[in-house]
PDB file of N, CA and C in Angstrom:
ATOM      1  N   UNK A   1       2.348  -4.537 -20.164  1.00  0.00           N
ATOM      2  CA  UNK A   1       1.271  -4.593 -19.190  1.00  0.00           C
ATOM      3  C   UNK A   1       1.856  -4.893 -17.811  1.00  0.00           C
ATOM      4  N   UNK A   2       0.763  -4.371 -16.664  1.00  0.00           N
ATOM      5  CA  UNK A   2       1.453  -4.859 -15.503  1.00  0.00           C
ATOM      6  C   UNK A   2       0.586  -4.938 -14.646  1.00  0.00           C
ATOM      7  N   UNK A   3       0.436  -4.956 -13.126  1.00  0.00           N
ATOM      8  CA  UNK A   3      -0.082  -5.091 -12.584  1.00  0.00           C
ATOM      9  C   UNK A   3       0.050  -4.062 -12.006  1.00  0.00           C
ATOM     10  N   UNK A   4      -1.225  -3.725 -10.802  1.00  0.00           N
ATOM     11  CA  UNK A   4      -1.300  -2.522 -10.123  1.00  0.00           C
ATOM     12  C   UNK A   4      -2.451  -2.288  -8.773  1.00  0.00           C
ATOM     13  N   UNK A   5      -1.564  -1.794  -7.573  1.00  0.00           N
ATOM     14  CA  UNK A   5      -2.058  -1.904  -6.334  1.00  0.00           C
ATOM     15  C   UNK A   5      -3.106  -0.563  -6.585  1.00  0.00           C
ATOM     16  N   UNK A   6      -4.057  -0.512  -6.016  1.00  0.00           N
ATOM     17  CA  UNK A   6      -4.875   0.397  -6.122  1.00  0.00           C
ATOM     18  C   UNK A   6      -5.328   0.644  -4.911  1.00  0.00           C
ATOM     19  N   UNK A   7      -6.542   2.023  -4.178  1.00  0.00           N
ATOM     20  CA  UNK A   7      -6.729   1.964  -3.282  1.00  0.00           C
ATOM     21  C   UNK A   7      -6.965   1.492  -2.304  1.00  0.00           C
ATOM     22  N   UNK A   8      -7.554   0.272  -2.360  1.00  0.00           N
ATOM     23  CA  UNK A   8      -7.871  -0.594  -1.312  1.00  0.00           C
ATOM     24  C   UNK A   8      -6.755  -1.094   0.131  1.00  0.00           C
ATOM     25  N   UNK A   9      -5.594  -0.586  -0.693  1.00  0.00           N
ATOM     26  CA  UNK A   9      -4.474  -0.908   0.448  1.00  0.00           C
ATOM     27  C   UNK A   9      -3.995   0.072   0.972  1.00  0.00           C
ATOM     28  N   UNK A  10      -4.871   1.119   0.677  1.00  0.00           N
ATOM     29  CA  UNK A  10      -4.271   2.439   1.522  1.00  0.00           C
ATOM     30  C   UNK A  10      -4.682   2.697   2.601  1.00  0.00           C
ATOM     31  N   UNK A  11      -3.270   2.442   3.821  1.00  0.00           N
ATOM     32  CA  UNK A  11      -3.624   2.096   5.186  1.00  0.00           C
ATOM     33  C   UNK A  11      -3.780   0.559   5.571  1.00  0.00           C
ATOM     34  N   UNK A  12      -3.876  -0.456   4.949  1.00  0.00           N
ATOM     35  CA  UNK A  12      -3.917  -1.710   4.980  1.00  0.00           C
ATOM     36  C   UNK A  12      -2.143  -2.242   5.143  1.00  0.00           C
ATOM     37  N   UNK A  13      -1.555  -2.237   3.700  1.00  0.00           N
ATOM     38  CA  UNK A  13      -0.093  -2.776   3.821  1.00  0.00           C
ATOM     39  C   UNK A  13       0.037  -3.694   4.332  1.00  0.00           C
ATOM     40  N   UNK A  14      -1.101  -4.959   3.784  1.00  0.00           N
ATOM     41  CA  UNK A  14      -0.446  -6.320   4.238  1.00  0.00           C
ATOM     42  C   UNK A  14       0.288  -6.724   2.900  1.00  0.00           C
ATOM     43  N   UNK A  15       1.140  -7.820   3.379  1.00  0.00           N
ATOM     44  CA  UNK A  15       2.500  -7.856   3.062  1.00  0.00           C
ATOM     45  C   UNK A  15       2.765  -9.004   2.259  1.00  0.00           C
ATOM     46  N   UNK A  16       1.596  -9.920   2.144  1.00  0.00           N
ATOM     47  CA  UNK A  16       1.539 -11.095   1.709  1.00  0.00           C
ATOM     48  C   UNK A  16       1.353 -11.093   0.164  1.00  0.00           C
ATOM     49  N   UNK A  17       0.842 -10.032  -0.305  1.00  0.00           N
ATOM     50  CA  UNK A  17       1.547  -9.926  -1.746  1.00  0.00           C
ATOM     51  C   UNK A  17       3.539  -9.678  -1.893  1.00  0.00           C
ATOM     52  N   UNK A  18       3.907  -9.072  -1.160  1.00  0.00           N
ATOM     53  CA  UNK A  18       5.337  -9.002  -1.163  1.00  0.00           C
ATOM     54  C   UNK A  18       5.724 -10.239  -1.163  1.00  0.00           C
ATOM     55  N   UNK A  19       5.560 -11.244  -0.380  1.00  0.00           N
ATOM     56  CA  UNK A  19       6.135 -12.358   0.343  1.00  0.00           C
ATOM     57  C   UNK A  19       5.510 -13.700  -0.779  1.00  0.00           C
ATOM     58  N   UNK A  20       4.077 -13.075  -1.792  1.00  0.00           N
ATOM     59  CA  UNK A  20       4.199 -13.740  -2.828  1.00  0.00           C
ATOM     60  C   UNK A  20       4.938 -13.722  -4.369  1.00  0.00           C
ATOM     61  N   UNK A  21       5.625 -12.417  -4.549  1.00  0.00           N
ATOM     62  CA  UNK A  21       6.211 -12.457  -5.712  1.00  0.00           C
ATOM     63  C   UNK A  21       7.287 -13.159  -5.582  1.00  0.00           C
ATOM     64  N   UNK A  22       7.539 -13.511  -7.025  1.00  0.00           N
ATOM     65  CA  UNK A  22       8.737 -14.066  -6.784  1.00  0.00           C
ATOM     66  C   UNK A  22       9.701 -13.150  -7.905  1.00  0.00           C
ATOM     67  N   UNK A  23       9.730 -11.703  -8.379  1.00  0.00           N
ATOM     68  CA  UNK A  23      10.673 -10.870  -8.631  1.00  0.00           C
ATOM     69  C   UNK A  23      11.089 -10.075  -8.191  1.00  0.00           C
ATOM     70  N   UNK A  24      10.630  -9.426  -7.030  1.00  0.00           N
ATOM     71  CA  UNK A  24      10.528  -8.808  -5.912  1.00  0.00           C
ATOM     72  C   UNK A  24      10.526  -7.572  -6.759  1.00  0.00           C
ATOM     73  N   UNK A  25       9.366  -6.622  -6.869  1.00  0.00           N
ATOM     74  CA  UNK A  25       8.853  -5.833  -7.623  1.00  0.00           C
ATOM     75  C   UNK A  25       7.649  -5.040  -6.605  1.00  0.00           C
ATOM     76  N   UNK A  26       7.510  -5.517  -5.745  1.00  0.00           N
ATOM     77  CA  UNK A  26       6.229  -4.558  -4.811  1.00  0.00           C
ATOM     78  C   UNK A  26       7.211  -3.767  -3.171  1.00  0.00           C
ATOM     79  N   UNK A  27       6.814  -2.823  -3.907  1.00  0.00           N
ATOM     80  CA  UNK A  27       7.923  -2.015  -2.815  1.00  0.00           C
ATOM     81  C   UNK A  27       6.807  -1.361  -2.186  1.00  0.00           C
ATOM     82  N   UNK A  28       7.627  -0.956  -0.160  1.00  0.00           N
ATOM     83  CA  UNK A  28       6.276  -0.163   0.080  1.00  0.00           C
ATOM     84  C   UNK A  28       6.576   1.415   0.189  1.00  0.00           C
ATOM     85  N   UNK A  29       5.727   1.931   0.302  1.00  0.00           N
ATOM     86  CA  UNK A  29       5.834   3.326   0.942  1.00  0.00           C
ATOM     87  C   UNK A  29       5.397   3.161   2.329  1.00  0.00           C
ATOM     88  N   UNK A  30       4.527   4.406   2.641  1.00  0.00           N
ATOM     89  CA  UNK A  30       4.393   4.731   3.855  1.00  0.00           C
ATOM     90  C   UNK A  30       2.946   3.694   4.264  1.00  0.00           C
ATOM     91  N   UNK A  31       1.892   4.373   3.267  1.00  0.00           N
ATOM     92  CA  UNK A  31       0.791   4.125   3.543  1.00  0.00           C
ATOM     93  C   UNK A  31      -0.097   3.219   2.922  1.00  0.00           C
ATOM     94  N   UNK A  32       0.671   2.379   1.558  1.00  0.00           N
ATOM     95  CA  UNK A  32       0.712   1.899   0.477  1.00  0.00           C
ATOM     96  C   UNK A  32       1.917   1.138   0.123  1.00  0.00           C
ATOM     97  N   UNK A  33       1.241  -0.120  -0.917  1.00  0.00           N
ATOM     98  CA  UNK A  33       2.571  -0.648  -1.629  1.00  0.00           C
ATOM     99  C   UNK A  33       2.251   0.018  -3.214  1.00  0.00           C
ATOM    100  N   UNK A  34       3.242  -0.665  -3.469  1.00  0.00           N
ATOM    101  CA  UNK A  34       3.513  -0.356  -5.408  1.00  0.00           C
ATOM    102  C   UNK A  34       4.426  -0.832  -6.166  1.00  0.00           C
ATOM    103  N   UNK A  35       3.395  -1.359  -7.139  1.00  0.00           N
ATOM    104  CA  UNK A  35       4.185  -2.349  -8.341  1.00  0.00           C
ATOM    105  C   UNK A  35       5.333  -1.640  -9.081  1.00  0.00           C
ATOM    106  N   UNK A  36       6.448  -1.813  -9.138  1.00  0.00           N
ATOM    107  CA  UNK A  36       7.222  -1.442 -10.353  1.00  0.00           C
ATOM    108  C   UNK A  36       6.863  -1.915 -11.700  1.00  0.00           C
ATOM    109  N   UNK A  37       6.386  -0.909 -12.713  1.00  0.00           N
ATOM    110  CA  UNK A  37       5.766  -1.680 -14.079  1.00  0.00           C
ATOM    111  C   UNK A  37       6.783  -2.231 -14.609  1.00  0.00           C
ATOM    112  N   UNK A  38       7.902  -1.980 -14.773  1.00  0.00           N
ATOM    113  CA  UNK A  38       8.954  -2.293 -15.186  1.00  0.00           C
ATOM    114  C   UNK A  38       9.781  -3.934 -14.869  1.00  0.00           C
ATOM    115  N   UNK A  39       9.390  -3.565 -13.602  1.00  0.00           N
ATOM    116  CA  UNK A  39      10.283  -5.239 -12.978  1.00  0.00           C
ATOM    117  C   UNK A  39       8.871  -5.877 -13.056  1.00  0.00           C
ATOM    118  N   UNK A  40       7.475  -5.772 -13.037  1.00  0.00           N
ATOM    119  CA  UNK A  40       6.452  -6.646 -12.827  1.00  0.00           C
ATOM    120  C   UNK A  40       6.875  -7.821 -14.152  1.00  0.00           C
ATOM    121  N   UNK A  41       6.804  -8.671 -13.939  1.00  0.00           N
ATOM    122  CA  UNK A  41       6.883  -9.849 -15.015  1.00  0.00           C
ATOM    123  C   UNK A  41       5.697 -10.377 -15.363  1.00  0.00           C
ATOM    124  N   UNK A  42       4.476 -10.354 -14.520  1.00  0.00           N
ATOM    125  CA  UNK A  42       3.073 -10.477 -14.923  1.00  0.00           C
ATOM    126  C   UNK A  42       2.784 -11.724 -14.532  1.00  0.00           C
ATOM    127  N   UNK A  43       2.887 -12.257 -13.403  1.00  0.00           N
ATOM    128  CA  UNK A  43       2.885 -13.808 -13.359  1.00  0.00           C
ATOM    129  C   UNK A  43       1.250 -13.833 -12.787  1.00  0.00           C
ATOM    130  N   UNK A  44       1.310 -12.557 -11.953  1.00  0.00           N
ATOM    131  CA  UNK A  44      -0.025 -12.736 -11.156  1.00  0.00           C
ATOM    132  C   UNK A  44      -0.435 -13.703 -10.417  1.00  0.00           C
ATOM    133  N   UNK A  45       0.850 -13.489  -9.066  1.00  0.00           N
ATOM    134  CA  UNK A  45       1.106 -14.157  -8.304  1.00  0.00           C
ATOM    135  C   UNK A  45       0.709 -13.788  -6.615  1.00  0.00           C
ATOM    136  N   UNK A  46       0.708 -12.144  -6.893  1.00  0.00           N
ATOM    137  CA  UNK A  46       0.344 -11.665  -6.135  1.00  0.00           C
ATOM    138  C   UNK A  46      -1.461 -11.373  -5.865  1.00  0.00           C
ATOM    139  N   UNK A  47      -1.960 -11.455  -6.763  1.00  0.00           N
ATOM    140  CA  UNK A  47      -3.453 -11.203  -6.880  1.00  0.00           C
ATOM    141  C   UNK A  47      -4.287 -12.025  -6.164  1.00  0.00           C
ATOM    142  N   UNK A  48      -4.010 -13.149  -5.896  1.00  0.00           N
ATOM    143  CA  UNK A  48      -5.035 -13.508  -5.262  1.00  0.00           C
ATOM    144  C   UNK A  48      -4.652 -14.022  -3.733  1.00  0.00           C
ATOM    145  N   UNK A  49      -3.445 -13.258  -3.398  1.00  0.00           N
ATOM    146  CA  UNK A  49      -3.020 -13.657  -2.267  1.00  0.00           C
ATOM    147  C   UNK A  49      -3.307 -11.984  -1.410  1.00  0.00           C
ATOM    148  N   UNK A  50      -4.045 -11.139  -2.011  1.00  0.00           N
ATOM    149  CA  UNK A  50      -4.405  -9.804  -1.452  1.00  0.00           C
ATOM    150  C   UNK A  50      -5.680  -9.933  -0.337  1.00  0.00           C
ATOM    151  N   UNK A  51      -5.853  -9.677   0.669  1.00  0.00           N
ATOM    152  CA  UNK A  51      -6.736  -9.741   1.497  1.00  0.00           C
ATOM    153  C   UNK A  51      -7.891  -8.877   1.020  1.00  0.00           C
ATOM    154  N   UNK A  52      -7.447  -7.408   0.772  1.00  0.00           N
ATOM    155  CA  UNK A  52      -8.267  -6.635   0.234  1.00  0.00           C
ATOM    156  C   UNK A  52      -8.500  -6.421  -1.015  1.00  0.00           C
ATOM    157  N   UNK A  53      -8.311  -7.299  -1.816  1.00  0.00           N
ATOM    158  CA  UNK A  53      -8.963  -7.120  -3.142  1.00  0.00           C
ATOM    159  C   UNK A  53      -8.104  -5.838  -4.058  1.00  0.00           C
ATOM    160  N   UNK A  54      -6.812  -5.510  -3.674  1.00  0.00           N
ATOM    161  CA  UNK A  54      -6.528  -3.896  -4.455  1.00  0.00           C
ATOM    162  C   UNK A  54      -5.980  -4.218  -5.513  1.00  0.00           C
ATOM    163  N   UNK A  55      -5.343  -5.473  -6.034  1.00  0.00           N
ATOM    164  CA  UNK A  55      -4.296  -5.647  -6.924  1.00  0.00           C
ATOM    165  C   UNK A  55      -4.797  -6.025  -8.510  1.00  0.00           C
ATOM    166  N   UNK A  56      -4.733  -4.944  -9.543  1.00  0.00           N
ATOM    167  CA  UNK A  56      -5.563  -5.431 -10.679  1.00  0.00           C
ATOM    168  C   UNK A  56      -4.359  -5.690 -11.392  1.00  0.00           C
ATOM    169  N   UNK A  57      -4.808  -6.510 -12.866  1.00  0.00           N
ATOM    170  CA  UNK A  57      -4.116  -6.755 -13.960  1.00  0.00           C
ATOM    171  C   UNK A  57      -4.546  -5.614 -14.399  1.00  0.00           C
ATOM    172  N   UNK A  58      -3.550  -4.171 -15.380  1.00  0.00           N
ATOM    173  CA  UNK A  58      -3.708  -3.585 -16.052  1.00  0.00           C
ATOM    174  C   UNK A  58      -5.089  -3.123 -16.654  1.00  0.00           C
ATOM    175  N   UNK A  59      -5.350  -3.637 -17.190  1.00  0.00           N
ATOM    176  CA  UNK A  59      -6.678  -4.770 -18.503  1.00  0.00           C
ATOM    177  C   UNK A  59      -7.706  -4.125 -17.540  1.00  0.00           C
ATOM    178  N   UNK A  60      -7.880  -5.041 -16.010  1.00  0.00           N
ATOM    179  CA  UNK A  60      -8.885  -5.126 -15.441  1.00  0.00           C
ATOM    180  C   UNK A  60      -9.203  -4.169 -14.397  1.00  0.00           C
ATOM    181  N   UNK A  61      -8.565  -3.158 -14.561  1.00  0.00           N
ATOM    182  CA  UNK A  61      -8.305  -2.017 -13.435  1.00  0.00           C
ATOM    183  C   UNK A  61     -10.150  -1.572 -13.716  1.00  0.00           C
ATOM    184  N   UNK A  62     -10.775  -1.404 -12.479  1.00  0.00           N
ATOM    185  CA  UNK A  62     -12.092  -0.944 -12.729  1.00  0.00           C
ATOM    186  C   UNK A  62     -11.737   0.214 -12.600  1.00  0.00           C
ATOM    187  N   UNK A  63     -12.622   1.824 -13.836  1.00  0.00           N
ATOM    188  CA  UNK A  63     -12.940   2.537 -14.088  1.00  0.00           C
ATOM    189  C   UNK A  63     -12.358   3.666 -12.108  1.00  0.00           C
ATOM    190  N   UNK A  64     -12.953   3.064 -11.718  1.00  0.00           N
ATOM    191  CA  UNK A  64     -12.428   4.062 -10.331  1.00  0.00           C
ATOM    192  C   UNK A  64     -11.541   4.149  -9.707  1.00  0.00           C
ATOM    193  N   UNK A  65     -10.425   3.190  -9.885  1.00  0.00           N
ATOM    194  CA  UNK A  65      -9.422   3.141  -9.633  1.00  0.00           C
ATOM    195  C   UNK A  65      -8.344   3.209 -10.775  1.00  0.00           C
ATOM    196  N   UNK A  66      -8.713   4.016 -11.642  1.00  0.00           N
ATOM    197  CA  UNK A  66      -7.806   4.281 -12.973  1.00  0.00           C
ATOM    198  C   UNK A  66      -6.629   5.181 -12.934  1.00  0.00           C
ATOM    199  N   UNK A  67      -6.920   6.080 -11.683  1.00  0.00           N
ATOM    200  CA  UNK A  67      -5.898   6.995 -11.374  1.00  0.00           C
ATOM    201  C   UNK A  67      -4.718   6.207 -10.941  1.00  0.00           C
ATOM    202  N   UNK A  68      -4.800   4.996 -10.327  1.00  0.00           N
ATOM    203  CA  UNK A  68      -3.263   4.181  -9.794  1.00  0.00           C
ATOM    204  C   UNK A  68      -2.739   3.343 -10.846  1.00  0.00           C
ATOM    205  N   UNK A  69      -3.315   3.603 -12.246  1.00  0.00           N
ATOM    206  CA  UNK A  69      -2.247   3.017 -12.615  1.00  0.00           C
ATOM    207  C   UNK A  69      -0.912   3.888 -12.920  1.00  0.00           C
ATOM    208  N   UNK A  70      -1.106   5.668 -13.140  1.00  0.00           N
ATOM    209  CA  UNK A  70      -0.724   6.523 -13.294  1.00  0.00           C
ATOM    210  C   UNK A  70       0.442   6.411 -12.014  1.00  0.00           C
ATOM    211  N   UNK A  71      -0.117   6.220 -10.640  1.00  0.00           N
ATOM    212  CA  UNK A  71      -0.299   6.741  -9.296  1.00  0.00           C
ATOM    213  C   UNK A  71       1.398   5.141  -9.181  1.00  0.00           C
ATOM    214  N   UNK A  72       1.290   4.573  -9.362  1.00  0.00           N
ATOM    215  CA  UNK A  72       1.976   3.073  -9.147  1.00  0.00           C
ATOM    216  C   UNK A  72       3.222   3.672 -10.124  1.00  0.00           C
ATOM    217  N   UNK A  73       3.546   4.198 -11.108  1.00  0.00           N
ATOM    218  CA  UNK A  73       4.460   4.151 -12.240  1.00  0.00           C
ATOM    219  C   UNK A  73       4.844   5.780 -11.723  1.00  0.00           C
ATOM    220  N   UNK A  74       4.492   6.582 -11.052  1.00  0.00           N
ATOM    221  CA  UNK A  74       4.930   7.928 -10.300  1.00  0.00           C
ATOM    222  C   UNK A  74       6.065   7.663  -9.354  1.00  0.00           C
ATOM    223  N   UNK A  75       5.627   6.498  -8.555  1.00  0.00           N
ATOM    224  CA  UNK A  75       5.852   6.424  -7.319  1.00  0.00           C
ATOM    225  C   UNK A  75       8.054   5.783  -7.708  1.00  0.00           C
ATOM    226  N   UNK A  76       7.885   5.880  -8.421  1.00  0.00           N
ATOM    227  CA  UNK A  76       8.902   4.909  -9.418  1.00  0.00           C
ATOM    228  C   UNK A  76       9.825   5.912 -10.141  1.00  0.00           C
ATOM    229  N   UNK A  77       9.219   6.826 -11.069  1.00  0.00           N
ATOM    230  CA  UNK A  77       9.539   7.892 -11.916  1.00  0.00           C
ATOM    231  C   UNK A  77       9.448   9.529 -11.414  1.00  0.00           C
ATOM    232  N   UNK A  78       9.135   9.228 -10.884  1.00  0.00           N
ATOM    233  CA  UNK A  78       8.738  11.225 -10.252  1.00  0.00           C
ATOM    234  C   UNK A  78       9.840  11.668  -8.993  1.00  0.00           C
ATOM    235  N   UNK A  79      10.017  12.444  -8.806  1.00  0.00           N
ATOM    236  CA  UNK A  79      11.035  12.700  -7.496  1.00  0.00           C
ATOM    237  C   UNK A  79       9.853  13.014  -6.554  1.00  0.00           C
ATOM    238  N   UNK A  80       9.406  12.328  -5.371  1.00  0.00           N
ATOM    239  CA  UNK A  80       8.749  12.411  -4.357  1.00  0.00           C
ATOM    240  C   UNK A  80       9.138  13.207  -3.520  1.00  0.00           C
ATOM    241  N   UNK A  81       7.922  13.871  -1.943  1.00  0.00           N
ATOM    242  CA  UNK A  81       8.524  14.602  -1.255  1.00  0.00           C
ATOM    243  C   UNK A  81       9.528  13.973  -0.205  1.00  0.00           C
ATOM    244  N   UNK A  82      10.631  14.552   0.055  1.00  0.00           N
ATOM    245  CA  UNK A  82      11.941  13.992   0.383  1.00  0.00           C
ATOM    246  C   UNK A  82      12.483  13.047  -0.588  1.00  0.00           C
ATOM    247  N   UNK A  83      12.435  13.408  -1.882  1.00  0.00           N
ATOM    248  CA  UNK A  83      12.810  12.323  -2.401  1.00  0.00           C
ATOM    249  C   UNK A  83      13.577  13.391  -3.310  1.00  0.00           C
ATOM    250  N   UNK A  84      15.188  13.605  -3.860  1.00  0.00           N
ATOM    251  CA  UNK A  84      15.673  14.788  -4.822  1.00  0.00           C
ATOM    252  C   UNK A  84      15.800  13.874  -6.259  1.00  0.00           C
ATOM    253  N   UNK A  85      15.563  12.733  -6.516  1.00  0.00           N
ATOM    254  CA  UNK A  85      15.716  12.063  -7.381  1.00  0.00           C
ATOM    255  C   UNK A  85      14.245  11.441  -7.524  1.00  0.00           C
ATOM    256  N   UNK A  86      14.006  10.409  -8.677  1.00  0.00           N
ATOM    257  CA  UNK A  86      13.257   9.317  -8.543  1.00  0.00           C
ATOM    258  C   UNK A  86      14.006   8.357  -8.503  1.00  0.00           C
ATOM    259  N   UNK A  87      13.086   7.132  -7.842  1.00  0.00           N
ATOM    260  CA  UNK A  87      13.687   5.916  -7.272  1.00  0.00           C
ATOM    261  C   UNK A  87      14.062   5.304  -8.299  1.00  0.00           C
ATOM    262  N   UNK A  88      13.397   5.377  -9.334  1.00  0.00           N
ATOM    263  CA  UNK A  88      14.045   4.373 -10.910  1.00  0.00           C
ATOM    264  C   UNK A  88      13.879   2.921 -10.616  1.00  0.00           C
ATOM    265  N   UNK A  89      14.903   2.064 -11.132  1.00  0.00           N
ATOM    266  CA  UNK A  89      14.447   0.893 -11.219  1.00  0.00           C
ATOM    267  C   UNK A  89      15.326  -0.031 -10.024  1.00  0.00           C
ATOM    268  N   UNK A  90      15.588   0.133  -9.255  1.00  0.00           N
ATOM    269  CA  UNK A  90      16.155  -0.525  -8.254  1.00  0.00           C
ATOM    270  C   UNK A  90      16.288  -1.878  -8.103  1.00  0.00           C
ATOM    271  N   UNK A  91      15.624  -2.043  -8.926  1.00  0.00           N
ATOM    272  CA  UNK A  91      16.247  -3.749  -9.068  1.00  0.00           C
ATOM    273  C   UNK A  91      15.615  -5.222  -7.892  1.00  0.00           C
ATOM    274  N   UNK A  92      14.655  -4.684  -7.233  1.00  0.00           N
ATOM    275  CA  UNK A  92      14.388  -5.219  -6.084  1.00  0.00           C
ATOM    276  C   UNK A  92      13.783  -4.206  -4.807  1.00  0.00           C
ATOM    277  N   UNK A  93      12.780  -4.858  -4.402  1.00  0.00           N
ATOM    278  CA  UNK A  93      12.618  -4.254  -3.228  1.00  0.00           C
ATOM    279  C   UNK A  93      13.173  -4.589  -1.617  1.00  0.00           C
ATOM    280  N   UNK A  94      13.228  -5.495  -1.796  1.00  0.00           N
ATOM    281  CA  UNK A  94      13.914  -6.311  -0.476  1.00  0.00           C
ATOM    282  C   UNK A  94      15.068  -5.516   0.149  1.00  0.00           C
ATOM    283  N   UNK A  95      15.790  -5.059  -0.759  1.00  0.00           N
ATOM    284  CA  UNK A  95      17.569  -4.601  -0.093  1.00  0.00           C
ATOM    285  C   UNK A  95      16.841  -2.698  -0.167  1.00  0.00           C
ATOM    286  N   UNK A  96      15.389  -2.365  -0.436  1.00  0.00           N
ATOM    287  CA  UNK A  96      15.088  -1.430  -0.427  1.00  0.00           C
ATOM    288  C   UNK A  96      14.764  -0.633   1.229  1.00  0.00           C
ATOM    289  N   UNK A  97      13.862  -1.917   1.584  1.00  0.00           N
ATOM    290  CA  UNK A  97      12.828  -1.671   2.796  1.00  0.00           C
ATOM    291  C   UNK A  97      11.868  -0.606   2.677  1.00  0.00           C
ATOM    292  N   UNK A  98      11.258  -0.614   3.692  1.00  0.00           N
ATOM    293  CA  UNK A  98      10.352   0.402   3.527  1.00  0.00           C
ATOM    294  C   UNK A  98      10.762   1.205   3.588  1.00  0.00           C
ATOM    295  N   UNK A  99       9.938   2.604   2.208  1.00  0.00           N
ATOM    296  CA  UNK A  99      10.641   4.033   1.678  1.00  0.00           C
ATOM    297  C   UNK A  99      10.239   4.999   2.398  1.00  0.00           C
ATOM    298  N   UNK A 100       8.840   4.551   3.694  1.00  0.00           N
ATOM    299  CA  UNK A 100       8.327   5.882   4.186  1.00  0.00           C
ATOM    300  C   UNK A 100       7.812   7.148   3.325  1.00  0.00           C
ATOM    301  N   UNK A 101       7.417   6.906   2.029  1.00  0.00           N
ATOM    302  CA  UNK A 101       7.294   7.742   1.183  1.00  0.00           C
ATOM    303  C   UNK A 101       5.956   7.672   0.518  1.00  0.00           C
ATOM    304  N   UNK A 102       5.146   8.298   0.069  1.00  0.00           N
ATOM    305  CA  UNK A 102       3.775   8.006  -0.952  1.00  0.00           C
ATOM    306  C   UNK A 102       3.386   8.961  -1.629  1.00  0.00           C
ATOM    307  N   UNK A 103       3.082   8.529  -2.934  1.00  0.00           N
ATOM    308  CA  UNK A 103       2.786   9.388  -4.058  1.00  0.00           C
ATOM    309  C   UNK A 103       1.891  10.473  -3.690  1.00  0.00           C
ATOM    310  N   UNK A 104       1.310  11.520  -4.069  1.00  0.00           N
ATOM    311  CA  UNK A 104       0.248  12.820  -3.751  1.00  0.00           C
ATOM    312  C   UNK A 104      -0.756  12.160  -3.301  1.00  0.00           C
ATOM    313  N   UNK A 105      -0.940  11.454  -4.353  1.00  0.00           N
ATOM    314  CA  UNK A 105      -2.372  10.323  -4.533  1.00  0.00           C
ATOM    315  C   UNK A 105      -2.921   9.725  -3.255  1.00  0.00           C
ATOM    316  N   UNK A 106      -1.772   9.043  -2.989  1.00  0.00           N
ATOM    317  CA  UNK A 106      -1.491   8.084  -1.614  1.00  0.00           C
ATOM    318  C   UNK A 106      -1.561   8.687  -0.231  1.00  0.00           C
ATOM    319  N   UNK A 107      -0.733   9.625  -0.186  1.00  0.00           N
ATOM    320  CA  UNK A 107      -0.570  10.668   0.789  1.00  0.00           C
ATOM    321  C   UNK A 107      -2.108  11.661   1.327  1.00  0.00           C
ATOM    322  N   UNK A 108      -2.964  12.154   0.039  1.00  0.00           N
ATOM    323  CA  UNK A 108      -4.014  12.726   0.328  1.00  0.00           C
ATOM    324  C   UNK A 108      -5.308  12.369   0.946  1.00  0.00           C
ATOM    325  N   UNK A 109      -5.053  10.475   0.532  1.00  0.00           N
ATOM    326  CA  UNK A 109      -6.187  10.150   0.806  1.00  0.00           C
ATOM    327  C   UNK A 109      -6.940   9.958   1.785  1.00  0.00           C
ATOM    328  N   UNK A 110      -8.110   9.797   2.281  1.00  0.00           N
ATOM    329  CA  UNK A 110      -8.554  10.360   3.893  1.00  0.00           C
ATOM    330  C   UNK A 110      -8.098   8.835   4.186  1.00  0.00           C
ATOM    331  N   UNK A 111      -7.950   8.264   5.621  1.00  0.00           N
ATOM    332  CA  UNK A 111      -7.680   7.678   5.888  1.00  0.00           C
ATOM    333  C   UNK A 111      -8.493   6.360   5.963  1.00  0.00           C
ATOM    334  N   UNK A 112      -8.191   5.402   6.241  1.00  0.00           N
ATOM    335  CA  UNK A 112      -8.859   4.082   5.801  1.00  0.00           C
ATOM    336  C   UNK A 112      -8.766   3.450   7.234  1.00  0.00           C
ATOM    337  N   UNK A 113     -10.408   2.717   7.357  1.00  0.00           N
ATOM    338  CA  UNK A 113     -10.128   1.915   9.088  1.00  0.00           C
ATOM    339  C   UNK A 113     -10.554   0.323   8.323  1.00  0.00           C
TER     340      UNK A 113
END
């Protein structure tokens, strides 16, 4: 199980979930962050330090935002545009920085004020 940023932070990218994990597992893209399912350890540490409400436990992902859990584990595994690889498991986001990059999902969505 893991956790997972969902729309609500698209266009938002505050940072204070980053600055609350303590495995460093929330990497950003462009327009969006995203959990690595893999490095998430599940402490759910980040959840209630979200301004906008985007960050579910697995479990609790409401019905409309079901596409990011797909959308979060892409962003990780898929070769993105400008991307000739996928990012895999990098071990950290910190020595990453921001990737400038976002899943289809992320990328399509109309914009958020």
């Amino acid at each position: 199980m893991t956790y997972v940023i969902a729309q609500p932070c698209i266009d938002v990218v505050d940072r204070a979930c980053v600055e609350e994990c303590p495995v460093d597992c929330i990497y950003e893209g462009e327009r969006a962050l995203y959990i690595h399912p893999d490095e998430c350890v599940d402490c759910g540490a980040c959840e209630p330090v979200c301004p906008v409400e985007a960050i579910y436990y697995e479990d609790d992902l409401p019905a409309e935002f079901t596409p990011y859990l797909q959308d979060n584990a892409d962003f990780f595994f898929e070769a993105l545009p400008g991307r000739d690889e996928p990012l895999g498991s990098p071990g950290g986001a910190a020595k990453m920085g921001a990737l400038g990059v976002d899943t289809p999902l992320v990328a399509q969505a109309p914009p958020q004020e």
